[in-house]
N, C-alpha and C. Protein backbone atom coordinates (compact mmCIF):
# COMPACT_ATOMS: atom_id res chain seq x y z
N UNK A 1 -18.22 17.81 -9.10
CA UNK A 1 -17.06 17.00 -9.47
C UNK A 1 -16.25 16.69 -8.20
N UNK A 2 -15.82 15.48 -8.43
CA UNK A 2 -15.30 15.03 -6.51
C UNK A 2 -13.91 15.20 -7.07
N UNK A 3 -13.07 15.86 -5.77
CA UNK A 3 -11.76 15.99 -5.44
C UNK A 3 -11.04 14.68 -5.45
N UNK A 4 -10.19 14.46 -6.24
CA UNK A 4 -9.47 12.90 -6.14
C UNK A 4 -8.27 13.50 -4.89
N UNK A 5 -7.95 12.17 -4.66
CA UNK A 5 -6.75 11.95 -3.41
C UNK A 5 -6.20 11.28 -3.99
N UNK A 6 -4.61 11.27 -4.08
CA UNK A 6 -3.62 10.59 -4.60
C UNK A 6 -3.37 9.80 -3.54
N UNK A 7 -2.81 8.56 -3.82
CA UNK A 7 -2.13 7.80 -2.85
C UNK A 7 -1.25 6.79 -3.78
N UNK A 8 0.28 6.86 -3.79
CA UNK A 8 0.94 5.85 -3.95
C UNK A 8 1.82 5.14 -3.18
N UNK A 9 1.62 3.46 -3.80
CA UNK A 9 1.90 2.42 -3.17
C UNK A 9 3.69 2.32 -3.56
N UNK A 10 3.87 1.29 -2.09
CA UNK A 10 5.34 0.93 -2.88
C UNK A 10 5.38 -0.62 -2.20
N UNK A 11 6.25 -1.24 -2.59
CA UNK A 11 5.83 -2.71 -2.16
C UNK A 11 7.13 -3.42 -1.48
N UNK A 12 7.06 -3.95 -0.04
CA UNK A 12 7.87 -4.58 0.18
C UNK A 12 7.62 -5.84 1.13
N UNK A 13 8.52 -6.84 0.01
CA UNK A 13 8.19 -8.13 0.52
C UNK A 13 9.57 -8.61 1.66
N UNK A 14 8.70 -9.52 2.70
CA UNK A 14 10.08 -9.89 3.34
C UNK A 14 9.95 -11.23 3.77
N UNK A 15 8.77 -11.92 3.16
CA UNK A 15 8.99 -13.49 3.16
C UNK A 15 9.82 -14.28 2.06
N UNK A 16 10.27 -15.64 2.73
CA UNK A 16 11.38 -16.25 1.81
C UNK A 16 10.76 -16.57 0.12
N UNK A 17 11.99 -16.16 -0.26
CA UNK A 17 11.87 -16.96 -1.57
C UNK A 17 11.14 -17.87 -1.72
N UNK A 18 10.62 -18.55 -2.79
CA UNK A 18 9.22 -19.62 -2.98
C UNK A 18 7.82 -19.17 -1.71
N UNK A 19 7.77 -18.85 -0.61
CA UNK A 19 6.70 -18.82 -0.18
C UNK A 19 5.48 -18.39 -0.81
N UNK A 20 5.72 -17.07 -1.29
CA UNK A 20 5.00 -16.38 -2.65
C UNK A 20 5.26 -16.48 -3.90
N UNK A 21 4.79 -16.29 -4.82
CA UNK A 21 5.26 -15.96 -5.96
C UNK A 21 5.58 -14.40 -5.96
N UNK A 22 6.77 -13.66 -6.53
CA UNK A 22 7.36 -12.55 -6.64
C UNK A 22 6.53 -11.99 -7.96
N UNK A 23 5.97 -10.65 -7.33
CA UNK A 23 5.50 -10.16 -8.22
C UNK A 23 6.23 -8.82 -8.80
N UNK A 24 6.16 -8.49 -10.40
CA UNK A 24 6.66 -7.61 -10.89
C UNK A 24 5.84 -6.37 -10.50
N UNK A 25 6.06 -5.55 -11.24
CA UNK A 25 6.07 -3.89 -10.95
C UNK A 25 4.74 -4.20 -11.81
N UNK A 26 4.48 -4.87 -12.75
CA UNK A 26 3.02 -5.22 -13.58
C UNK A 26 2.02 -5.56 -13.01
N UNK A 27 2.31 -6.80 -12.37
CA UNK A 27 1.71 -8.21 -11.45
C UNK A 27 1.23 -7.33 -10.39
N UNK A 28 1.99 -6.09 -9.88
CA UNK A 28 1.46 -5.68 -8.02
C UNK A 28 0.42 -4.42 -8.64
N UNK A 29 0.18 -3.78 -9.69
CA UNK A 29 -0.18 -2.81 -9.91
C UNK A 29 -1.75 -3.90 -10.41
N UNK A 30 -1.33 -4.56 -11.09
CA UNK A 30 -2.81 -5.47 -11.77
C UNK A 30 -3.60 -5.74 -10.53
N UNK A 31 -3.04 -5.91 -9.14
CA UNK A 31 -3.83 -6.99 -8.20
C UNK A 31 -4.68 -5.59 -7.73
N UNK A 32 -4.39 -4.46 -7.59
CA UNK A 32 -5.16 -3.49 -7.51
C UNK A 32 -5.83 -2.99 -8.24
N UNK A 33 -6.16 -2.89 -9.27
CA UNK A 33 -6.24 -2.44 -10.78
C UNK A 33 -7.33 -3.48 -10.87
N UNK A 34 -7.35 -4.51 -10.75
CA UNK A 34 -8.18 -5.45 -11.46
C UNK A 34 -9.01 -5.66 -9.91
N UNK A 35 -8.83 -5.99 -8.52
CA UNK A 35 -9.23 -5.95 -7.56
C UNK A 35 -10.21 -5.24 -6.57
N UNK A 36 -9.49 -3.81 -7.01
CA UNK A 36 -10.64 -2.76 -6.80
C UNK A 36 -11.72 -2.24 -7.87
N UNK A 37 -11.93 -2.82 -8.90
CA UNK A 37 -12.77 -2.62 -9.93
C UNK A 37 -14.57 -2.33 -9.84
N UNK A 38 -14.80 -2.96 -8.74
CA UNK A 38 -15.83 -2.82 -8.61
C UNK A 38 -15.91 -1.59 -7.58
N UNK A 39 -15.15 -1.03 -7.09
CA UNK A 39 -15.27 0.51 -6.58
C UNK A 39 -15.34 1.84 -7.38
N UNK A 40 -16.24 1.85 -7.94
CA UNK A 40 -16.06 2.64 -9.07
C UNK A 40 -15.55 3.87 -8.54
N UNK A 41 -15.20 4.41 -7.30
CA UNK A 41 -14.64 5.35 -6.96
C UNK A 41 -13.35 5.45 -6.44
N UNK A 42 -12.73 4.50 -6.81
CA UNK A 42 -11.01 4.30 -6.84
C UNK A 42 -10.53 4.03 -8.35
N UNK A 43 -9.45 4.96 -8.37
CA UNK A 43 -9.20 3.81 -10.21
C UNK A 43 -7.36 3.98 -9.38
N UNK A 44 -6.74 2.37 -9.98
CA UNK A 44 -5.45 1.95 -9.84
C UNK A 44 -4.69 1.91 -10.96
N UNK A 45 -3.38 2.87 -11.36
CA UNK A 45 -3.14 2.69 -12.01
C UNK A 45 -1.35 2.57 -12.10
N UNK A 46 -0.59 1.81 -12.91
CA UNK A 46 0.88 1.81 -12.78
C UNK A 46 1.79 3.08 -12.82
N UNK A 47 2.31 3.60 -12.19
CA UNK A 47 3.44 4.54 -13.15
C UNK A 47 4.76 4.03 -12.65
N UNK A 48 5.78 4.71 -13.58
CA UNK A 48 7.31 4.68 -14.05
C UNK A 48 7.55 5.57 -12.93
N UNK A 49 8.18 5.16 -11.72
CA UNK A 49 9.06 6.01 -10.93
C UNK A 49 10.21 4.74 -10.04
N UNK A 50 11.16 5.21 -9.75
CA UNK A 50 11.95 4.32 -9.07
C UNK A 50 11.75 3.57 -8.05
N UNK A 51 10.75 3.96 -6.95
CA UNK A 51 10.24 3.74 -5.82
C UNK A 51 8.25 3.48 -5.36
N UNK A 52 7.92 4.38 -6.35
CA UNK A 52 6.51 4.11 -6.24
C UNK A 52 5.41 3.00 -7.06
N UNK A 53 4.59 2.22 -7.77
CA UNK A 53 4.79 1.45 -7.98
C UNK A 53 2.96 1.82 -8.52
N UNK A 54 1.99 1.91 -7.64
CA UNK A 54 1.06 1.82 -7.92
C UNK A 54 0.23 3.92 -7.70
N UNK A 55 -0.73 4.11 -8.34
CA UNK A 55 -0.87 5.42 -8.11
C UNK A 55 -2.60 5.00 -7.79
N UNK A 56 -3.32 5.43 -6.89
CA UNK A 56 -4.59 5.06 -6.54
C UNK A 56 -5.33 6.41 -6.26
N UNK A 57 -6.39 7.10 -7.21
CA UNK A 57 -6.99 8.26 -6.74
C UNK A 57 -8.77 7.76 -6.63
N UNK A 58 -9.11 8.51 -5.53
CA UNK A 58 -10.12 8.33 -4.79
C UNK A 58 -10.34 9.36 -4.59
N UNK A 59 -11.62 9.26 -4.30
CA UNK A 59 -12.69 11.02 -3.38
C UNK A 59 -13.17 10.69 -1.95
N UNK A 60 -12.09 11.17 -1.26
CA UNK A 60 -11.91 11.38 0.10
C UNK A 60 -13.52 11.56 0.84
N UNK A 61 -14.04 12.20 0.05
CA UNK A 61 -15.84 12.37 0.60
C UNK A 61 -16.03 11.00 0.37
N UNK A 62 -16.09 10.01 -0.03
CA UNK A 62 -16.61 9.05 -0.24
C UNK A 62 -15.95 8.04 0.91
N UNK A 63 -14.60 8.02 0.57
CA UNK A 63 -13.77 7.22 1.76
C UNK A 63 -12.70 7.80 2.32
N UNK A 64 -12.48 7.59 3.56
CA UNK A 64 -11.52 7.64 3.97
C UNK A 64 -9.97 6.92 3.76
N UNK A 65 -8.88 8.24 3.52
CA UNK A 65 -7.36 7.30 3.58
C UNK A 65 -6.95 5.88 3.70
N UNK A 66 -7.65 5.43 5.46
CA UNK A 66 -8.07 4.28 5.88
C UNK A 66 -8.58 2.96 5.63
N UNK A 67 -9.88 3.72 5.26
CA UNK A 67 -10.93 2.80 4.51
C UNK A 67 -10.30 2.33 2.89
N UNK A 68 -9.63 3.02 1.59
CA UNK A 68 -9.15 2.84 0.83
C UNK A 68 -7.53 1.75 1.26
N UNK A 69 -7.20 2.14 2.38
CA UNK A 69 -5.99 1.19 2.63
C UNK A 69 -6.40 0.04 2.88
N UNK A 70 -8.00 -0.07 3.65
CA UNK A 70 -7.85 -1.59 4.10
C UNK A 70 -8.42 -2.83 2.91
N UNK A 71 -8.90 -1.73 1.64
CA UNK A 71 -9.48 -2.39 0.90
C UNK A 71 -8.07 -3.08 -0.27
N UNK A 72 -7.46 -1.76 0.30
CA UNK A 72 -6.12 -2.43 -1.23
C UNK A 72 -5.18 -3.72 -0.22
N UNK A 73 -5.26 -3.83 1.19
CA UNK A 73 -4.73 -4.97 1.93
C UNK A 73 -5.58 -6.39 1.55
N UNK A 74 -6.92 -6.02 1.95
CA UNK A 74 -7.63 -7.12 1.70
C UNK A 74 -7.74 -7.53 0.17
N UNK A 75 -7.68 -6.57 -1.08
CA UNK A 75 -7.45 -7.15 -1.90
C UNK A 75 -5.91 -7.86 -2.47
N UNK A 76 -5.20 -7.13 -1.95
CA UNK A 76 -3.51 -8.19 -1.83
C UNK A 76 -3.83 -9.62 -1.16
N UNK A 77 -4.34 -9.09 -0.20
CA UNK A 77 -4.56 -10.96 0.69
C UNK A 77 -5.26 -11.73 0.30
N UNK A 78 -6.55 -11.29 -0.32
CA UNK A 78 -6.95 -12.54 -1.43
C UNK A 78 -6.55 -12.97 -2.79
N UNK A 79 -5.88 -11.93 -3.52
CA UNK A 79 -5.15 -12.96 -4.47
C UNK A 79 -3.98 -13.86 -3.84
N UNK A 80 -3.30 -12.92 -2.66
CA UNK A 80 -2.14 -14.46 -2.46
C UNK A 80 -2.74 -15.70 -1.85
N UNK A 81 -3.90 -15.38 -0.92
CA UNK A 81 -4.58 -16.73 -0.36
C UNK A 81 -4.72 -17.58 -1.81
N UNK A 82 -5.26 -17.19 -2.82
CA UNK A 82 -5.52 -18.24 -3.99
C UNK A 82 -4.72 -18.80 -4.63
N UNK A 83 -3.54 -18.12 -4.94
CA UNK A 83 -1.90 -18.44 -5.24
C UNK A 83 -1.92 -20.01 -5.22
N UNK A 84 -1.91 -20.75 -6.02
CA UNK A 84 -1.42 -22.48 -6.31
C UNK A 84 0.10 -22.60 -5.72
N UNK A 85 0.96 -21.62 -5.77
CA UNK A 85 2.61 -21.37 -5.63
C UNK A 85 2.69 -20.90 -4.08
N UNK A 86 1.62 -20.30 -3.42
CA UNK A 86 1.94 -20.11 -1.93
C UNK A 86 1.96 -21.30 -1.00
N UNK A 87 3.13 -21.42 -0.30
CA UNK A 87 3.93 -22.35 0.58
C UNK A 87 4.40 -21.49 1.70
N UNK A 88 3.19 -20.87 2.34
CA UNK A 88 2.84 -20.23 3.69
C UNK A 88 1.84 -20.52 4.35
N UNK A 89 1.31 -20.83 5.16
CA UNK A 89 0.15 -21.24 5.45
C UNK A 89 -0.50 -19.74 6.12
N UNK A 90 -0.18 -18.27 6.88
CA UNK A 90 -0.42 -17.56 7.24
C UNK A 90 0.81 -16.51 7.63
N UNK A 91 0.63 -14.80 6.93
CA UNK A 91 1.31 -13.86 7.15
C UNK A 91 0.76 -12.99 6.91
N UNK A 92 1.22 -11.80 7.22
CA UNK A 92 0.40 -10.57 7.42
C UNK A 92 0.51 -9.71 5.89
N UNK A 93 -0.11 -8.92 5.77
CA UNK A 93 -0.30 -7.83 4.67
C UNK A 93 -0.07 -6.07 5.38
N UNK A 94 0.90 -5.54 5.61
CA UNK A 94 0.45 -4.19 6.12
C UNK A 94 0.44 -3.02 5.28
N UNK A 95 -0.15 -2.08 5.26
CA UNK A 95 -0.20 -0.65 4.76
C UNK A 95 0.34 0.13 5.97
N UNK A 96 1.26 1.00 5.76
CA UNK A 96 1.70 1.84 6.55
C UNK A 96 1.78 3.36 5.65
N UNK A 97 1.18 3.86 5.89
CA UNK A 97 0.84 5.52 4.83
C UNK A 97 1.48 6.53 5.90
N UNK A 98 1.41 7.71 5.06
CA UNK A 98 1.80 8.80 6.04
C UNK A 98 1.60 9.91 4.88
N UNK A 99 0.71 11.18 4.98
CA UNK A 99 0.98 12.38 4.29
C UNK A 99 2.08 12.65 4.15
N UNK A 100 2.21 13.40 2.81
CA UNK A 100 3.79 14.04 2.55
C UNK A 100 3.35 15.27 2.93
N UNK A 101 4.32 15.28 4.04
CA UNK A 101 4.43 17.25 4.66
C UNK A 101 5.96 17.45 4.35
N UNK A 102 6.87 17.34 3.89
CA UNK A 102 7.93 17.87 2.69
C UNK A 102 8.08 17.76 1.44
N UNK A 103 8.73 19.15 0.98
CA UNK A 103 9.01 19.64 -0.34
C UNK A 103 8.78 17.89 -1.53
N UNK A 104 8.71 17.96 -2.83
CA UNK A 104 8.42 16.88 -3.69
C UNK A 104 10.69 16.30 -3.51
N UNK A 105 10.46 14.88 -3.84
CA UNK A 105 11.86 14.98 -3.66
C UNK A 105 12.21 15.23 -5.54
N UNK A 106 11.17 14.99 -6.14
CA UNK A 106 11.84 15.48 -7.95
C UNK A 106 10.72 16.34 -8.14
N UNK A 107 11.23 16.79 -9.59
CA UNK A 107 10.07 17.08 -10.26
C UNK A 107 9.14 16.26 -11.05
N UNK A 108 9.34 15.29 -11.08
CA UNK A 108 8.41 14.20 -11.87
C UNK A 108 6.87 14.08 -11.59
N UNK A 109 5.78 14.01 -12.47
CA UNK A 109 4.56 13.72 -12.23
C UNK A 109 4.35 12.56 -11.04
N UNK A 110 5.78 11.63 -11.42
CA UNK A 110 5.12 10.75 -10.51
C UNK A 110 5.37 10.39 -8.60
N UNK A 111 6.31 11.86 -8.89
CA UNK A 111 6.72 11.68 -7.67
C UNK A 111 5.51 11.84 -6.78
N UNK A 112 5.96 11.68 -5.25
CA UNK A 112 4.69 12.00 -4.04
C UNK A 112 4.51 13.41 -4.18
N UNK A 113 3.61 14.40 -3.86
CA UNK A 113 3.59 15.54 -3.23
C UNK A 113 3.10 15.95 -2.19
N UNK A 114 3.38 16.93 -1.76
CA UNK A 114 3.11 17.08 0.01
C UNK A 114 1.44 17.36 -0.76
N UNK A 115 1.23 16.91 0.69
CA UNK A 115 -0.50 16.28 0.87
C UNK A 115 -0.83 15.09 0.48
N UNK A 116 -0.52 14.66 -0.12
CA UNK A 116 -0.58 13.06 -0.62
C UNK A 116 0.07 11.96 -0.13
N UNK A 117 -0.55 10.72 0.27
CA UNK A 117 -0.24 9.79 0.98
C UNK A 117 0.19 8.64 -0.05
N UNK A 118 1.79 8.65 0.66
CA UNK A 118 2.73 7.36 0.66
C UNK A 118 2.67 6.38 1.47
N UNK A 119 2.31 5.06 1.19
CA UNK A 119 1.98 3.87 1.18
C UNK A 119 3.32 2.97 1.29
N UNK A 120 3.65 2.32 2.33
CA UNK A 120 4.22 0.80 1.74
C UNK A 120 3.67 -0.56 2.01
N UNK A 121 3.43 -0.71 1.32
CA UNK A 121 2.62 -2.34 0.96
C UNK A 121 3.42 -3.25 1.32
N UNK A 122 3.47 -4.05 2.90
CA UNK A 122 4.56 -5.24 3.17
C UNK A 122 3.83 -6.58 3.61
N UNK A 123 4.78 -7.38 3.00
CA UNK A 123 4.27 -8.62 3.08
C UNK A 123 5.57 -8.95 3.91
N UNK A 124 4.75 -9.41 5.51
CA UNK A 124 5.33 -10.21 6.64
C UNK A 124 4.83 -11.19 6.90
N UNK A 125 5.93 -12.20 7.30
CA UNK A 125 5.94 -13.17 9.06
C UNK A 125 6.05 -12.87 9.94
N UNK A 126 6.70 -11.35 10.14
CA UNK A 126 6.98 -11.02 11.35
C UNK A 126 6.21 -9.39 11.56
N UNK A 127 5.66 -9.42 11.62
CA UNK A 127 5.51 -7.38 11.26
C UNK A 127 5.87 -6.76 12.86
N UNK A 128 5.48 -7.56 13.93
CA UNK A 128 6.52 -6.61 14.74
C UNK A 128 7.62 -6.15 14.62
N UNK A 129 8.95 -7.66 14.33
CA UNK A 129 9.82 -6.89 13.82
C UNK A 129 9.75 -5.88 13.11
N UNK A 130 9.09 -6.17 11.98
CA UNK A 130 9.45 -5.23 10.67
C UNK A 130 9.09 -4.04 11.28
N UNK A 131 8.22 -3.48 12.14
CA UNK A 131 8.13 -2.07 12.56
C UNK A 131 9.18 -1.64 13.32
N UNK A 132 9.42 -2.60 14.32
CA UNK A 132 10.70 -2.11 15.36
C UNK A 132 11.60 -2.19 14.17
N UNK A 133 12.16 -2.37 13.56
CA UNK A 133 12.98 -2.14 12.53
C UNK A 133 13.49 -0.76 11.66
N UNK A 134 11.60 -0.52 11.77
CA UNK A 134 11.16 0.98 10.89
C UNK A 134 11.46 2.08 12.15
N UNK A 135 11.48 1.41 13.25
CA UNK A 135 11.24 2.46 14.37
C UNK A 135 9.65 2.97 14.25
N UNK A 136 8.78 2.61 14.05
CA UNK A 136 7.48 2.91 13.69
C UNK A 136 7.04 3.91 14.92
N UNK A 137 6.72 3.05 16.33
CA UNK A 137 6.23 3.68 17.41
C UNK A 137 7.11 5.37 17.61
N UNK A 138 8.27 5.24 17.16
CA UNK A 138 9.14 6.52 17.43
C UNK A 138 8.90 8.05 16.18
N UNK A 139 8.63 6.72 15.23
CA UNK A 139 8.64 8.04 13.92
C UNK A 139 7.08 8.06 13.51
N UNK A 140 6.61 7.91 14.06
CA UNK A 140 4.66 8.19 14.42
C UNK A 140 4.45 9.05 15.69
N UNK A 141 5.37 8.57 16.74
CA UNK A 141 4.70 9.19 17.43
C UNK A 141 4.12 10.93 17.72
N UNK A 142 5.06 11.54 16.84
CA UNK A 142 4.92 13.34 17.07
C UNK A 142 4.24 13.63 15.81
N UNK A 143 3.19 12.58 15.00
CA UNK A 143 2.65 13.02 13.83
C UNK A 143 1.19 13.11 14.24
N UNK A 144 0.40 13.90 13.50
CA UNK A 144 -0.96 13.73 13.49
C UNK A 144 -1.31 12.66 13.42
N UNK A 145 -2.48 12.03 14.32
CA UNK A 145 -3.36 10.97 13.73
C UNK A 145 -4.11 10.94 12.74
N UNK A 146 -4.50 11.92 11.67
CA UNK A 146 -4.86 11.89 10.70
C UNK A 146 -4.19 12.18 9.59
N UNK A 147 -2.82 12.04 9.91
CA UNK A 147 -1.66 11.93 8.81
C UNK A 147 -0.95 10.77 8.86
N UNK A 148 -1.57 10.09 9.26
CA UNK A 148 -0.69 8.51 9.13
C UNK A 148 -1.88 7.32 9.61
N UNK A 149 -1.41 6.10 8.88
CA UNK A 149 -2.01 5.19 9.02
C UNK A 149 -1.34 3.59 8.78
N UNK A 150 -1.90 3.00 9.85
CA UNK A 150 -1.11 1.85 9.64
C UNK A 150 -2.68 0.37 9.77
N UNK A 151 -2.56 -0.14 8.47
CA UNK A 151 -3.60 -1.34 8.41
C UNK A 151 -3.26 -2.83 7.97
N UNK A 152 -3.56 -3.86 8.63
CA UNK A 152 -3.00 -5.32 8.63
C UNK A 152 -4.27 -5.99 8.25
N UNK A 153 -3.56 -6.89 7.42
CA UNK A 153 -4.54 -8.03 6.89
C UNK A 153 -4.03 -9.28 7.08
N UNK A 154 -4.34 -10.32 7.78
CA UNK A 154 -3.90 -11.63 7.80
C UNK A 154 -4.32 -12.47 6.63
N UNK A 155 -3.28 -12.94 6.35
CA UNK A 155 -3.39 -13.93 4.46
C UNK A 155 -3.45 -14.92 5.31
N UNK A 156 -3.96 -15.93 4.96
CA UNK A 156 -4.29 -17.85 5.63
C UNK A 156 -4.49 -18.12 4.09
């Protein structure tokens, strides 16, 4: 029996209004859910928490953290490439993960727990900014490389 890996997503958009269509807490959980389907070794599914959005368990023997991030980018970037309503011609998709190495912040099922990788799912024009923003290079730098991950997909 394979060990699942938790990983939940959270989603943040920072292109203008109309460029995309705005997707609900339904709409961002479906594009994974219905996207990764043919991986029979990922299943995507929604939960109810304030901040997290999508819950994705996988068997780490099979793929890597990584490898599961670049597949849930590339599947974000091809449903918005098909989008009839996108009025962008090209922007980025990033995953930025990181293991939880502190305490759960609730008790809720759906919160993160340490060992399990938190995800934010951003849709940029700019993603340099958006990292210098995050301070990315600063709050990565004293972490393991195999506790964090950062993966880009260009949407056209």
């Amino acid at each position: 029996m394979p060990v699942m890996t938790r990983m939940l997503l959270s989603h943040n958009c920072t292109l203008s209004e109309g460029q995309v269509s705005t997707l609900s807490r339904d709409e961002f959980a479906n594009v994974f859910a219905l996207g990764l389907q043919p991986h029979r070794d990922i299943q995507c599914s929604l939960i109810e928490n304030p901040h997290w959005i999508v819950e994705v368990l996988f068997d780490a023997q099979q793929k890597s953290p990584t490898e599961v991030a670049a597949l849930c980018a590339k599947t974000l970037g091809e449903t918005r490439s098909t989008e009839a309503t996108k009025k962008i011609d090209r922007y980025t998709v990033m995953l930025l993960g990181g293991i939880k190495t502190t305490p759960a912040m609730g008790a809720s099922p759906t919160s993160l727990q340490p060992g399990e990788w938190g995800v934010d799912v951003v849709e940029t024009s700019a993603p340099e900014q958006f990292l210098a923003g995050l301070n990315w290079e600063v709050v990565t730098a004293n972490k393991p490389l195999e506790q964090i991950f950062k993966v880009t997909h260009i949407v056209e």
